[in-house]
PDB file of N, CA and C in Angstrom:
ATOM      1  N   UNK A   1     -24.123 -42.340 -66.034  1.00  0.00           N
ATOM      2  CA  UNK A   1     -24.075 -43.164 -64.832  1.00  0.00           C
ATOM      3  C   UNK A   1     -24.654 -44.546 -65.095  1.00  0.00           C
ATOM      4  N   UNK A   2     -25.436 -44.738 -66.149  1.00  0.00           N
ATOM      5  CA  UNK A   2     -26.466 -45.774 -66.268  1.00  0.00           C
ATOM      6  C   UNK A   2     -25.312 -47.054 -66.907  1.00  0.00           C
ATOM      7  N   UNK A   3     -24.544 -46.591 -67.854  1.00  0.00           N
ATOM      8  CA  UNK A   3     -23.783 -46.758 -68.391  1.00  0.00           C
ATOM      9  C   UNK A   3     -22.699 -48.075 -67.546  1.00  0.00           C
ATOM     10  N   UNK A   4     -22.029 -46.570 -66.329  1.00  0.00           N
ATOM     11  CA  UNK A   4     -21.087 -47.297 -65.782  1.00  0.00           C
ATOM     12  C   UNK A   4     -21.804 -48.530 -64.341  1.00  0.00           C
ATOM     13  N   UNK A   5     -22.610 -48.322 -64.419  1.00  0.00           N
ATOM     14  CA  UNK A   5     -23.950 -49.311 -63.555  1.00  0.00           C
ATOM     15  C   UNK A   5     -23.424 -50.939 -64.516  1.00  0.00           C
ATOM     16  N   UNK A   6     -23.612 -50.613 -65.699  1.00  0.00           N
ATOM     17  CA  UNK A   6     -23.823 -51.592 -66.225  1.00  0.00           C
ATOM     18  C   UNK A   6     -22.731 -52.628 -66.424  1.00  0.00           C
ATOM     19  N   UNK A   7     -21.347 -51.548 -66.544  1.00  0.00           N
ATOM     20  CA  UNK A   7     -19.976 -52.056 -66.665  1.00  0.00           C
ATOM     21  C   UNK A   7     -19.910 -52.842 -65.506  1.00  0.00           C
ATOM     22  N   UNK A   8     -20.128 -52.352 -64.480  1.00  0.00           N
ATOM     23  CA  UNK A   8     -19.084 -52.731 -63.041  1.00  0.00           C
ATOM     24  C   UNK A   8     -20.230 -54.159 -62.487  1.00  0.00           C
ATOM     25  N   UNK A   9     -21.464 -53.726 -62.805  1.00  0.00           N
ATOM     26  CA  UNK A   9     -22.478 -55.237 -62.751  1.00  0.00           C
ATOM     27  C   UNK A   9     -22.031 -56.265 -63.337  1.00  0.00           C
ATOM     28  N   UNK A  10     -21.942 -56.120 -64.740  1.00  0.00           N
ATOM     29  CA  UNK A  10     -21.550 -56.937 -65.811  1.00  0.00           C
ATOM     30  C   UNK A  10     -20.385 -57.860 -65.513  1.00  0.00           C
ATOM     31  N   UNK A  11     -19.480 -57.104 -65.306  1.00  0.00           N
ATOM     32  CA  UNK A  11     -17.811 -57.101 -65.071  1.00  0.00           C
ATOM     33  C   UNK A  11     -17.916 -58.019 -63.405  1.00  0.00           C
ATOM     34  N   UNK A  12     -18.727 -57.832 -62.678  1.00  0.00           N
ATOM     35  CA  UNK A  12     -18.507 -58.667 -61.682  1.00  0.00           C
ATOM     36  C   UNK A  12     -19.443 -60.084 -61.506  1.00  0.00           C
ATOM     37  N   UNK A  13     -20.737 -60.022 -62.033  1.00  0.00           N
ATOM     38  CA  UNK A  13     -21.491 -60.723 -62.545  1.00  0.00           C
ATOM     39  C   UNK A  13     -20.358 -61.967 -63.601  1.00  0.00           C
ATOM     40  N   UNK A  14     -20.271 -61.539 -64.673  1.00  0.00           N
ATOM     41  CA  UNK A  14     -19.249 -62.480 -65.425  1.00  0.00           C
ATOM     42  C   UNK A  14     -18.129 -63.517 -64.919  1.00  0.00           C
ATOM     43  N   UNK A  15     -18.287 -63.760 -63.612  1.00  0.00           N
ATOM     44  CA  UNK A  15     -17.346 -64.619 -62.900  1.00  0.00           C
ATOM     45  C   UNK A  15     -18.718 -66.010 -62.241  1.00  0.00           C
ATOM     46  N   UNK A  16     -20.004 -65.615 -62.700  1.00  0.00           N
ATOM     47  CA  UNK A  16     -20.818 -66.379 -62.132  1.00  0.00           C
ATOM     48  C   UNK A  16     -21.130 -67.398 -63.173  1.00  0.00           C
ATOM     49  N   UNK A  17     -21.256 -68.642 -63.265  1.00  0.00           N
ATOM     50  CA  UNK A  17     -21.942 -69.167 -64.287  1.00  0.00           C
ATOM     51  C   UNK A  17     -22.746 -70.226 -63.984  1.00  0.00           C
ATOM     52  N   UNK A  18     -23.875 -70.143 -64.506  1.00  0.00           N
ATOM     53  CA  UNK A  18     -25.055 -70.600 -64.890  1.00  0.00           C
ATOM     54  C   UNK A  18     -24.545 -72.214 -65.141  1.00  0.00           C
ATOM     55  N   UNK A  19     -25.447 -73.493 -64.163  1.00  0.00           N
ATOM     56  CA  UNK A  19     -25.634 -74.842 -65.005  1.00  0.00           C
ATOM     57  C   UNK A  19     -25.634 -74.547 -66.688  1.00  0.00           C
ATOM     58  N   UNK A  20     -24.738 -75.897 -67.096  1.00  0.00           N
ATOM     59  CA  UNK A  20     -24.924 -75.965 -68.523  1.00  0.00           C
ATOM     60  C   UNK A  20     -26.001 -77.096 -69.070  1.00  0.00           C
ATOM     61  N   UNK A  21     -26.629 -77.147 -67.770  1.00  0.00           N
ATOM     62  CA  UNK A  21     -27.697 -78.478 -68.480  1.00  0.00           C
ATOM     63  C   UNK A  21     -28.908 -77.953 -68.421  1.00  0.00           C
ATOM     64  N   UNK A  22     -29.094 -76.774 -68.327  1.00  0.00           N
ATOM     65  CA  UNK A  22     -30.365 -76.002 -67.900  1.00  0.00           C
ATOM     66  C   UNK A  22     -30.453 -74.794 -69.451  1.00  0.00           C
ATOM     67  N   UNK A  23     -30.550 -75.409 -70.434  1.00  0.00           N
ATOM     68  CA  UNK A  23     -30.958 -73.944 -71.666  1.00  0.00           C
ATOM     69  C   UNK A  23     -31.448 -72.835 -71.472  1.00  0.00           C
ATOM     70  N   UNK A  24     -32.706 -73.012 -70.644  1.00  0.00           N
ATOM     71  CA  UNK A  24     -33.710 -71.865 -70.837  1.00  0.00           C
ATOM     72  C   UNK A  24     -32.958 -71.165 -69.521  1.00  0.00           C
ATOM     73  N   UNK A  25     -32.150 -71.902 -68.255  1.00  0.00           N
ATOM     74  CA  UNK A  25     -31.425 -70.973 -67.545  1.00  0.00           C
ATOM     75  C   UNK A  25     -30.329 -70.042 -68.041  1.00  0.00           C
ATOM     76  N   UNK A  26     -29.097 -70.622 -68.806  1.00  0.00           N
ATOM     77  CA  UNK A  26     -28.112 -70.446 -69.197  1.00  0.00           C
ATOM     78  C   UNK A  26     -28.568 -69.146 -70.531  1.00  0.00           C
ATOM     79  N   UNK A  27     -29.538 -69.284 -70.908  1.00  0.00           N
ATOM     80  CA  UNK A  27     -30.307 -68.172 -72.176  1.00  0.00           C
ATOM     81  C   UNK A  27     -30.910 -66.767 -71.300  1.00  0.00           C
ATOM     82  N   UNK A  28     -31.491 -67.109 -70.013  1.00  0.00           N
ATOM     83  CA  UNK A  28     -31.875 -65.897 -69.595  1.00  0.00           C
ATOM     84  C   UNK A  28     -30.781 -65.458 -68.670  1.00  0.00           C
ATOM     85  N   UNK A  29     -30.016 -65.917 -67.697  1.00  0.00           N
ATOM     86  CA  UNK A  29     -28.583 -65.070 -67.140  1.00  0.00           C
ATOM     87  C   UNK A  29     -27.886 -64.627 -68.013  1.00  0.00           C
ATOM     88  N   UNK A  30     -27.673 -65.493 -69.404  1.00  0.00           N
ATOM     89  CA  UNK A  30     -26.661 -63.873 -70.434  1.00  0.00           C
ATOM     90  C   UNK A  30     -27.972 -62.921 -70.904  1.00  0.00           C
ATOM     91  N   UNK A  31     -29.369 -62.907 -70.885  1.00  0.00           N
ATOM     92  CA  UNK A  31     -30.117 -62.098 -71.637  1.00  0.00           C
ATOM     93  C   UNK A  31     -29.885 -60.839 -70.048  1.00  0.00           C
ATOM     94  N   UNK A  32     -30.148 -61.519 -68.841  1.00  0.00           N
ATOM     95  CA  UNK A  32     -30.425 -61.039 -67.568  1.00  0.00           C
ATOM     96  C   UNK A  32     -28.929 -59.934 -67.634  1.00  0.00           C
ATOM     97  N   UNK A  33     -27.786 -60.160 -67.528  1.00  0.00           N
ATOM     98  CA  UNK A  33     -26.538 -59.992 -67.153  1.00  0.00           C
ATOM     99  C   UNK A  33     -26.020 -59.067 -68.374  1.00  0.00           C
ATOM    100  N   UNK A  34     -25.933 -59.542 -69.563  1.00  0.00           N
ATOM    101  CA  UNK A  34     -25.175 -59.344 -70.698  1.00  0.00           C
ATOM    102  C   UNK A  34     -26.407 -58.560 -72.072  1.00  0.00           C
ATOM    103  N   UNK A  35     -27.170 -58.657 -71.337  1.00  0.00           N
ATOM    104  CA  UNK A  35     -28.270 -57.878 -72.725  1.00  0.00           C
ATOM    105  C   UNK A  35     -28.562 -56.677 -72.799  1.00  0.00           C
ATOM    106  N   UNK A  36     -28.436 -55.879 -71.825  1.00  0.00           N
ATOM    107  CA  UNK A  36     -28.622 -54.172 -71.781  1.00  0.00           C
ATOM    108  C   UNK A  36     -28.081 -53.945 -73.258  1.00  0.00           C
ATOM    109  N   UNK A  37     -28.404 -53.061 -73.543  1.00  0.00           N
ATOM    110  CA  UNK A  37     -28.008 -52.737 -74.882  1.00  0.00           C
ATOM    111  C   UNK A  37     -28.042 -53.645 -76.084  1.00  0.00           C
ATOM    112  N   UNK A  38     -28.150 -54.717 -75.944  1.00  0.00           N
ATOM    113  CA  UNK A  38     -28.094 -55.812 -76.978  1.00  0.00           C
ATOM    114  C   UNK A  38     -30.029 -56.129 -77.314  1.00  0.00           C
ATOM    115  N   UNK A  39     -29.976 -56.494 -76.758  1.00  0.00           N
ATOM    116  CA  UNK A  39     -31.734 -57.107 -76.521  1.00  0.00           C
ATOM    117  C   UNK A  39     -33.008 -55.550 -76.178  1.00  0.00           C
ATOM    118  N   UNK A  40     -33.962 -55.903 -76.503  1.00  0.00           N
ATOM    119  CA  UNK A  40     -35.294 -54.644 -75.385  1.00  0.00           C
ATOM    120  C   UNK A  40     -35.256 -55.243 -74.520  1.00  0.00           C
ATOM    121  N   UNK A  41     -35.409 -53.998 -73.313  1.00  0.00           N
ATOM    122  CA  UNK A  41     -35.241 -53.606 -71.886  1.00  0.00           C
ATOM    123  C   UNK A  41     -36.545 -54.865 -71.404  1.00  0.00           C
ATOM    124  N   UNK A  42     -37.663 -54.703 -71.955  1.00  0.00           N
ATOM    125  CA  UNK A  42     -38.971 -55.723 -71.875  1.00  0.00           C
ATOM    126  C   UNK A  42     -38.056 -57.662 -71.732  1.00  0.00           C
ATOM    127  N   UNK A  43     -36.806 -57.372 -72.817  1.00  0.00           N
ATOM    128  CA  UNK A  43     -36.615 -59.194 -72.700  1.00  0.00           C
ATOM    129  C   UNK A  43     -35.590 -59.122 -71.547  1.00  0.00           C
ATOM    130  N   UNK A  44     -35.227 -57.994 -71.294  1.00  0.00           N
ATOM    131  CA  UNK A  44     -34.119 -58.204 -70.009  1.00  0.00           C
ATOM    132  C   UNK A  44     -34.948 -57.797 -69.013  1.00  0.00           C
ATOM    133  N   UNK A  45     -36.028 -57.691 -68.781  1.00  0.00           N
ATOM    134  CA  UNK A  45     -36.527 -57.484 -67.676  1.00  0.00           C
ATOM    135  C   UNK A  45     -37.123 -59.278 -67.047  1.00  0.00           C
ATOM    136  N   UNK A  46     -37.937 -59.145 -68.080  1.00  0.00           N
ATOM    137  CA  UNK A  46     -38.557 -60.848 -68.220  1.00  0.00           C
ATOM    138  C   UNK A  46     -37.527 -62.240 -68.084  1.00  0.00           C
ATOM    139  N   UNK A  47     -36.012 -61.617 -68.728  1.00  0.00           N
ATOM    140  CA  UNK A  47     -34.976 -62.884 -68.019  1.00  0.00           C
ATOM    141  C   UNK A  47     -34.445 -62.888 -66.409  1.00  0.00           C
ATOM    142  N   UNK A  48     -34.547 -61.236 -65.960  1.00  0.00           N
ATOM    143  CA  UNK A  48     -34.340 -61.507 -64.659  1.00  0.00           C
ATOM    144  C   UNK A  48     -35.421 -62.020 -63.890  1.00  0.00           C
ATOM    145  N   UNK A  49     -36.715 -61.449 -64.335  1.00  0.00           N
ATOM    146  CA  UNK A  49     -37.749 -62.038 -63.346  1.00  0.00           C
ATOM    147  C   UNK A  49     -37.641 -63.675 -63.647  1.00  0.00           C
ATOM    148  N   UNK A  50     -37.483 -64.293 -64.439  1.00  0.00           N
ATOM    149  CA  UNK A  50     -37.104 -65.686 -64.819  1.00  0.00           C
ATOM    150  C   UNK A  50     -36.139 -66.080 -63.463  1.00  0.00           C
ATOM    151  N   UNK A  51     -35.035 -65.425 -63.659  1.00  0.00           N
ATOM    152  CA  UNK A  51     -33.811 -66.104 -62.745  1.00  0.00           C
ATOM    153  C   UNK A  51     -34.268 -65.770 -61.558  1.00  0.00           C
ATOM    154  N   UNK A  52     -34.862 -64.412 -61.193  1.00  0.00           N
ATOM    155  CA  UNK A  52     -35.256 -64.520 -59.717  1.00  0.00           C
ATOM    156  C   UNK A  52     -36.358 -65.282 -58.978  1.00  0.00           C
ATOM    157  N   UNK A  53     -37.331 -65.603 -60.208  1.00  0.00           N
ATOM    158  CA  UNK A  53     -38.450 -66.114 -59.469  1.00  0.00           C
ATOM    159  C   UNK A  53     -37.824 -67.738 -59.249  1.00  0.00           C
ATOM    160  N   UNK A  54     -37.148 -68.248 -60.044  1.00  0.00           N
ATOM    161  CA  UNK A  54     -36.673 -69.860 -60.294  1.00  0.00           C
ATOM    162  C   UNK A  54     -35.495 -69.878 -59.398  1.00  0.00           C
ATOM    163  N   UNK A  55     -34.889 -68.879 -58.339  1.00  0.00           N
ATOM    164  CA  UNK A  55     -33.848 -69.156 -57.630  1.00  0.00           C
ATOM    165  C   UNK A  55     -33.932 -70.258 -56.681  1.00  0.00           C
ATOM    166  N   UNK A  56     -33.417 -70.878 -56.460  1.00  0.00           N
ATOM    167  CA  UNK A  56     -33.610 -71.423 -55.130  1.00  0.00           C
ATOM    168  C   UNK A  56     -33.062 -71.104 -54.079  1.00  0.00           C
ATOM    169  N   UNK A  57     -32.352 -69.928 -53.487  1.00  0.00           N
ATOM    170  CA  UNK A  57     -31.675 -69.082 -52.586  1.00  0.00           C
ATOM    171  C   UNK A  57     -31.738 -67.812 -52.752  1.00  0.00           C
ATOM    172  N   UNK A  58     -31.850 -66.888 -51.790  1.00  0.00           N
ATOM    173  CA  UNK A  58     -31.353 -65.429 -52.238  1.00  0.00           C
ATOM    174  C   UNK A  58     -30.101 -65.275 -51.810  1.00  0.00           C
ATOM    175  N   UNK A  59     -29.397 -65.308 -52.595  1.00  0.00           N
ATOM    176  CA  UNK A  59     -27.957 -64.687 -52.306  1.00  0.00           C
ATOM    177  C   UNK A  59     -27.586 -63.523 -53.272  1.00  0.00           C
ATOM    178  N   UNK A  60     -25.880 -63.363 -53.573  1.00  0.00           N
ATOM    179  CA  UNK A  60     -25.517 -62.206 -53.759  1.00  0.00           C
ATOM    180  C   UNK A  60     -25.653 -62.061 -55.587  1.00  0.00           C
ATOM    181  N   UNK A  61     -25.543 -63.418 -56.119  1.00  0.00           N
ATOM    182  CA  UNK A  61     -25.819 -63.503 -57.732  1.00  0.00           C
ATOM    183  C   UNK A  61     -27.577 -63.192 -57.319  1.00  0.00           C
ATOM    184  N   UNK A  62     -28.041 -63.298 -57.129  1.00  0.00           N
ATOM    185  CA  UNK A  62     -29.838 -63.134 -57.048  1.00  0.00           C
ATOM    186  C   UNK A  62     -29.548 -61.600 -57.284  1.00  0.00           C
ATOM    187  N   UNK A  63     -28.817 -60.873 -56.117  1.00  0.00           N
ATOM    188  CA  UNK A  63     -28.954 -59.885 -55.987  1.00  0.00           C
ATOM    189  C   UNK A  63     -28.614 -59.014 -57.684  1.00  0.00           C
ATOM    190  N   UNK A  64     -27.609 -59.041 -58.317  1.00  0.00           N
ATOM    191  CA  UNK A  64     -27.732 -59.099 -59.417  1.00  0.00           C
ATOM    192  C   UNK A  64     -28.630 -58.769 -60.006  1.00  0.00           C
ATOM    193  N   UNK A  65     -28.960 -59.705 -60.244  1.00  0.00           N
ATOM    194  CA  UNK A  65     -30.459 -60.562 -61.073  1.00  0.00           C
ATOM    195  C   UNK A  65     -31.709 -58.745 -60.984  1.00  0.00           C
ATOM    196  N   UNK A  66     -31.670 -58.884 -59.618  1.00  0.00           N
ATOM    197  CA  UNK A  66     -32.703 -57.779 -59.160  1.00  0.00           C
ATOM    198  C   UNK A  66     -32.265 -55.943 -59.495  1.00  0.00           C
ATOM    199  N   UNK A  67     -30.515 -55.914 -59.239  1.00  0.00           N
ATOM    200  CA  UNK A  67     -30.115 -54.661 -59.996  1.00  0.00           C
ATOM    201  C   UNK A  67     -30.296 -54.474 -61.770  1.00  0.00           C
ATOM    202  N   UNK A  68     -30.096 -55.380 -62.044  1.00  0.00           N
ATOM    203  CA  UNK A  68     -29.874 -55.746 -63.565  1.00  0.00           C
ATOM    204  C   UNK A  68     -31.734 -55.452 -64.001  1.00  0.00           C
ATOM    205  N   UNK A  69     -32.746 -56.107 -63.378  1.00  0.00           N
ATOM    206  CA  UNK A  69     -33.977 -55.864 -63.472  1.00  0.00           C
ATOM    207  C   UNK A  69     -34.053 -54.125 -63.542  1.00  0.00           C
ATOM    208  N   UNK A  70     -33.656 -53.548 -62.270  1.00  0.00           N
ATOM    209  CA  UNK A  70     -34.218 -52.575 -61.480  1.00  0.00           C
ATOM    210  C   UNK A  70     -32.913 -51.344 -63.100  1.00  0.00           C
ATOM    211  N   UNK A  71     -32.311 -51.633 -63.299  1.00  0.00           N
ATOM    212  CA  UNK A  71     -31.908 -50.570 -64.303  1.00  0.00           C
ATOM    213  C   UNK A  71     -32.678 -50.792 -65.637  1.00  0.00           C
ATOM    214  N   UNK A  72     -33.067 -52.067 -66.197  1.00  0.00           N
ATOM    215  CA  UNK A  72     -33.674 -51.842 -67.529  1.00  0.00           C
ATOM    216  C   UNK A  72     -34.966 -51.830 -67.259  1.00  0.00           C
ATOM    217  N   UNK A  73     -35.565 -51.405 -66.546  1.00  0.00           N
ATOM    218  CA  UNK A  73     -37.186 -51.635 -66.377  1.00  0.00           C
ATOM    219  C   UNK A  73     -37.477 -50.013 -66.037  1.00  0.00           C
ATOM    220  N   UNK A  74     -38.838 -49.739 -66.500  1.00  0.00           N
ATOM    221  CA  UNK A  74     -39.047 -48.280 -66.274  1.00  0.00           C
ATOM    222  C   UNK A  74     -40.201 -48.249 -65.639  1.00  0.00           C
ATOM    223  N   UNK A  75     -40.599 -49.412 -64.547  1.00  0.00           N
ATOM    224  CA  UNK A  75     -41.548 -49.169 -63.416  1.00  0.00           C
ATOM    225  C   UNK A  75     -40.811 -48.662 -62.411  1.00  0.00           C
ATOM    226  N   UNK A  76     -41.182 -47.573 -61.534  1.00  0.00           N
ATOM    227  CA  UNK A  76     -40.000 -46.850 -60.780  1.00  0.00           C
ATOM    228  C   UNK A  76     -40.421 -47.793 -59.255  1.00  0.00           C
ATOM    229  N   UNK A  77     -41.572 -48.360 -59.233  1.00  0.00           N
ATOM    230  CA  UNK A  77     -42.001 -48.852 -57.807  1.00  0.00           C
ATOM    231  C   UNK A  77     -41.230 -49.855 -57.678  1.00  0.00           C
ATOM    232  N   UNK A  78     -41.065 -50.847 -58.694  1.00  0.00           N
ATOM    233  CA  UNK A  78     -40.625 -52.208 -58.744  1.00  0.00           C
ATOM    234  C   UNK A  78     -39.166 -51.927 -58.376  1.00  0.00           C
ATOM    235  N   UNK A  79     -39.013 -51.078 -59.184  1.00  0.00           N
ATOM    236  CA  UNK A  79     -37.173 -50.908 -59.468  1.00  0.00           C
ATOM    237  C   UNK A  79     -37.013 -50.098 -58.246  1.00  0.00           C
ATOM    238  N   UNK A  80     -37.420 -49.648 -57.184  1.00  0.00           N
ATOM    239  CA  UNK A  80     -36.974 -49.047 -55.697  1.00  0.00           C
ATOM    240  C   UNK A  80     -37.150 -50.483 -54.952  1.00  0.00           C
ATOM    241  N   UNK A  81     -37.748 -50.677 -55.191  1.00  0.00           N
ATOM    242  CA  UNK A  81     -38.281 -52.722 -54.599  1.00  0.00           C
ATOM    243  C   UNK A  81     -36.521 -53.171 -55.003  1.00  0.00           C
ATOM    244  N   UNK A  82     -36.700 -53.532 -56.055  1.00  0.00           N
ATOM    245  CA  UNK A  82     -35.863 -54.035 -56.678  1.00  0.00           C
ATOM    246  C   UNK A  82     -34.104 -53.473 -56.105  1.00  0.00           C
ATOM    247  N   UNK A  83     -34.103 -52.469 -55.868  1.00  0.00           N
ATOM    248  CA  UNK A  83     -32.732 -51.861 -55.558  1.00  0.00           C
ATOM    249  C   UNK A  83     -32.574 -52.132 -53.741  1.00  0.00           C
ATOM    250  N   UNK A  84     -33.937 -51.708 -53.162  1.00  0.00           N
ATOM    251  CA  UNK A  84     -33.817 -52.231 -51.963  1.00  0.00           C
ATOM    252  C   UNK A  84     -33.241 -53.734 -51.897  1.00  0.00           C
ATOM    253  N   UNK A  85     -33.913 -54.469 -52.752  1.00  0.00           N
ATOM    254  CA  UNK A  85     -33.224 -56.219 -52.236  1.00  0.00           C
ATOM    255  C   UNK A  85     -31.699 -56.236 -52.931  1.00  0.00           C
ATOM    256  N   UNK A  86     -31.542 -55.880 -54.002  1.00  0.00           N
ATOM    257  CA  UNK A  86     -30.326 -55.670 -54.480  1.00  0.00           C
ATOM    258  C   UNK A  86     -28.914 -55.406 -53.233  1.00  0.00           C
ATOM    259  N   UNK A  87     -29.739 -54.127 -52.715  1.00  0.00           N
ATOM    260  CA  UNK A  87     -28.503 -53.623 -51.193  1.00  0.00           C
ATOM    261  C   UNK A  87     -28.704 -54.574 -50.451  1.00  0.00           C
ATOM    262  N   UNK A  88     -29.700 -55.327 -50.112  1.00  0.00           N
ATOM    263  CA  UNK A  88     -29.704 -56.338 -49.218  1.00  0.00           C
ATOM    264  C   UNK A  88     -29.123 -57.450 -49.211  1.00  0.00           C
ATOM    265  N   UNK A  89     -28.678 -58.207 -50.446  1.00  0.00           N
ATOM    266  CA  UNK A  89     -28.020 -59.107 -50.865  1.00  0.00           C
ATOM    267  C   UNK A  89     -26.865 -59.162 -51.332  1.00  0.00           C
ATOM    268  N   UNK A  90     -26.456 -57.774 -52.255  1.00  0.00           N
ATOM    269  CA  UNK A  90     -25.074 -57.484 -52.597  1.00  0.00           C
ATOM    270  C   UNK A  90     -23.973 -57.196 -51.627  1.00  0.00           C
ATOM    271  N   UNK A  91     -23.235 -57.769 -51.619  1.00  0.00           N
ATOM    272  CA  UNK A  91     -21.780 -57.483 -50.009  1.00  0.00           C
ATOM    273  C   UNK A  91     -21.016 -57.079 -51.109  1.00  0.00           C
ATOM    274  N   UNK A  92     -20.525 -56.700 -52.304  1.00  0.00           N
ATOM    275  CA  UNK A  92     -19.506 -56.198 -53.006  1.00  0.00           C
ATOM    276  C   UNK A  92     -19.429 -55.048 -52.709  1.00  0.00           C
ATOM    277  N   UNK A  93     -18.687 -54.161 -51.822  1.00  0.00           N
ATOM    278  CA  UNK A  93     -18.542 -53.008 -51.762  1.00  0.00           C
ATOM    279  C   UNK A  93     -18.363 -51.996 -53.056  1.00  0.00           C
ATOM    280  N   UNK A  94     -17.484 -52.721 -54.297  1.00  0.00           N
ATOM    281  CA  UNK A  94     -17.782 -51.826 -55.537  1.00  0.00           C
ATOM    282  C   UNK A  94     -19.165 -51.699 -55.939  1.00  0.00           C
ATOM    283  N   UNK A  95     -20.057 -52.366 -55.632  1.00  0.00           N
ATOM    284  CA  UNK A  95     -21.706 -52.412 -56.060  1.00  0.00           C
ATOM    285  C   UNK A  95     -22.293 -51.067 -55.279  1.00  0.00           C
ATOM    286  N   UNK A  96     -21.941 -51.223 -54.332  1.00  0.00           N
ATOM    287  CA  UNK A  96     -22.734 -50.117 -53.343  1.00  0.00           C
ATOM    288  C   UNK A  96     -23.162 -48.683 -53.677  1.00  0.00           C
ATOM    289  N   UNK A  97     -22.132 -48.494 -54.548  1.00  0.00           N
ATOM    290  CA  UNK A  97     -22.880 -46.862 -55.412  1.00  0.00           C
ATOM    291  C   UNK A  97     -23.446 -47.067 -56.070  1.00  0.00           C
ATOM    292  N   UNK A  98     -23.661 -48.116 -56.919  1.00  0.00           N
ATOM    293  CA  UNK A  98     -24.409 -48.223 -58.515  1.00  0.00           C
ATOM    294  C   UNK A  98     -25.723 -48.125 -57.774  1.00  0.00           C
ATOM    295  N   UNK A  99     -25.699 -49.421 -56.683  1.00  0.00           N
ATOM    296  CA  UNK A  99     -27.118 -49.914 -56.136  1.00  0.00           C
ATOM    297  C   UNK A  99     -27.715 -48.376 -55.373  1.00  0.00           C
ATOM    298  N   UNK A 100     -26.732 -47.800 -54.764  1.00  0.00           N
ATOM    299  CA  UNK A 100     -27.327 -46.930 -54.346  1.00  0.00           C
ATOM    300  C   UNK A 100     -28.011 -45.831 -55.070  1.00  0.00           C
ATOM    301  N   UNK A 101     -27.199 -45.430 -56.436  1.00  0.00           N
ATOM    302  CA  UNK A 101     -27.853 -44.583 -57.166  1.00  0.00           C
ATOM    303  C   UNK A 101     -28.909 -45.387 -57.994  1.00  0.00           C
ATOM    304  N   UNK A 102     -29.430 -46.492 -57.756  1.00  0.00           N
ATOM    305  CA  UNK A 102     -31.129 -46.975 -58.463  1.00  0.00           C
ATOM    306  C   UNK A 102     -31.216 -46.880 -57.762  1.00  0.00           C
ATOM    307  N   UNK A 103     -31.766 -47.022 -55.939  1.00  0.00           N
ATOM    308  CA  UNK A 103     -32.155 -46.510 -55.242  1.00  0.00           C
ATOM    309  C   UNK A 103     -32.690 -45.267 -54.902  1.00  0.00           C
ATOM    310  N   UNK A 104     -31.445 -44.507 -55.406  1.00  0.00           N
ATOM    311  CA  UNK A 104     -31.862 -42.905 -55.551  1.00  0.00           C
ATOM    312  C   UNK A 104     -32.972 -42.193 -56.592  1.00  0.00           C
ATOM    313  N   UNK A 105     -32.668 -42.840 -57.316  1.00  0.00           N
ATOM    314  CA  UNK A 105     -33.535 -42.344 -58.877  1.00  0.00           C
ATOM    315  C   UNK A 105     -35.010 -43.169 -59.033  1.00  0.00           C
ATOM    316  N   UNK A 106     -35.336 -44.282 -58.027  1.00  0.00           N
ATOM    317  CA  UNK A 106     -36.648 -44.345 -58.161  1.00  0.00           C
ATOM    318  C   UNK A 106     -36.987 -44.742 -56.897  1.00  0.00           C
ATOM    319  N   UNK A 107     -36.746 -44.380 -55.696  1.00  0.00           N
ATOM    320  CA  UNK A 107     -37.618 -44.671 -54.414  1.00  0.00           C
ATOM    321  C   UNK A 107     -37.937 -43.055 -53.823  1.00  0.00           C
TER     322      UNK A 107
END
């Protein structure tokens, strides 16, 4: 399941892109988005808290940001935190199971 979390994030996420005049932004949304499996869970945790704390809006890419946290991180408090704002911000109806099952597995 963790797996297909990651596909259908990824896969809808990948239509968002990041300023190109911003490095250290444009370096942590592919570490945030595109690093599960590539990078430790520790540097994809630390690029989303990057993009979320530096947002200047919460919207539905934020929301992202906070699922993408809430699957590679193995604090279960944060990551029920984390899945709660996720449902709160995500309107993609394909999202709604993934988010719901981190929801499930740590709140």
């Amino acid at each position: 399941m963790k797996t297909s979390i990651f596909a259908v994030l990824a896969l809808l996420a990948g239509t968002i892109v990041p300023p190109a005049s911003a490095q250290t932004l444009e370096e942590n949304f592919n570490a945030c988005i595109n690093g599960a499996g590539e990078i430790s869970n520790e540097e994809v945790v630390a690029a989303c808290t990057y993009l979320i704390d530096n947002a200047q809006a919460e919207n539905e890419t934020v929301g992202f940001f906070y699922a993408m946290r809430a699957i590679s991180n193995s604090d279960t408090d944060l990551n029920c935190s984390d899945g709660m704002k996720a449902k709160e911000l995500v309107t993609d109806p394909d999202l709604a199971g993934p988010i719901d099952q981190i929801i499930e597995n740590n709140c």
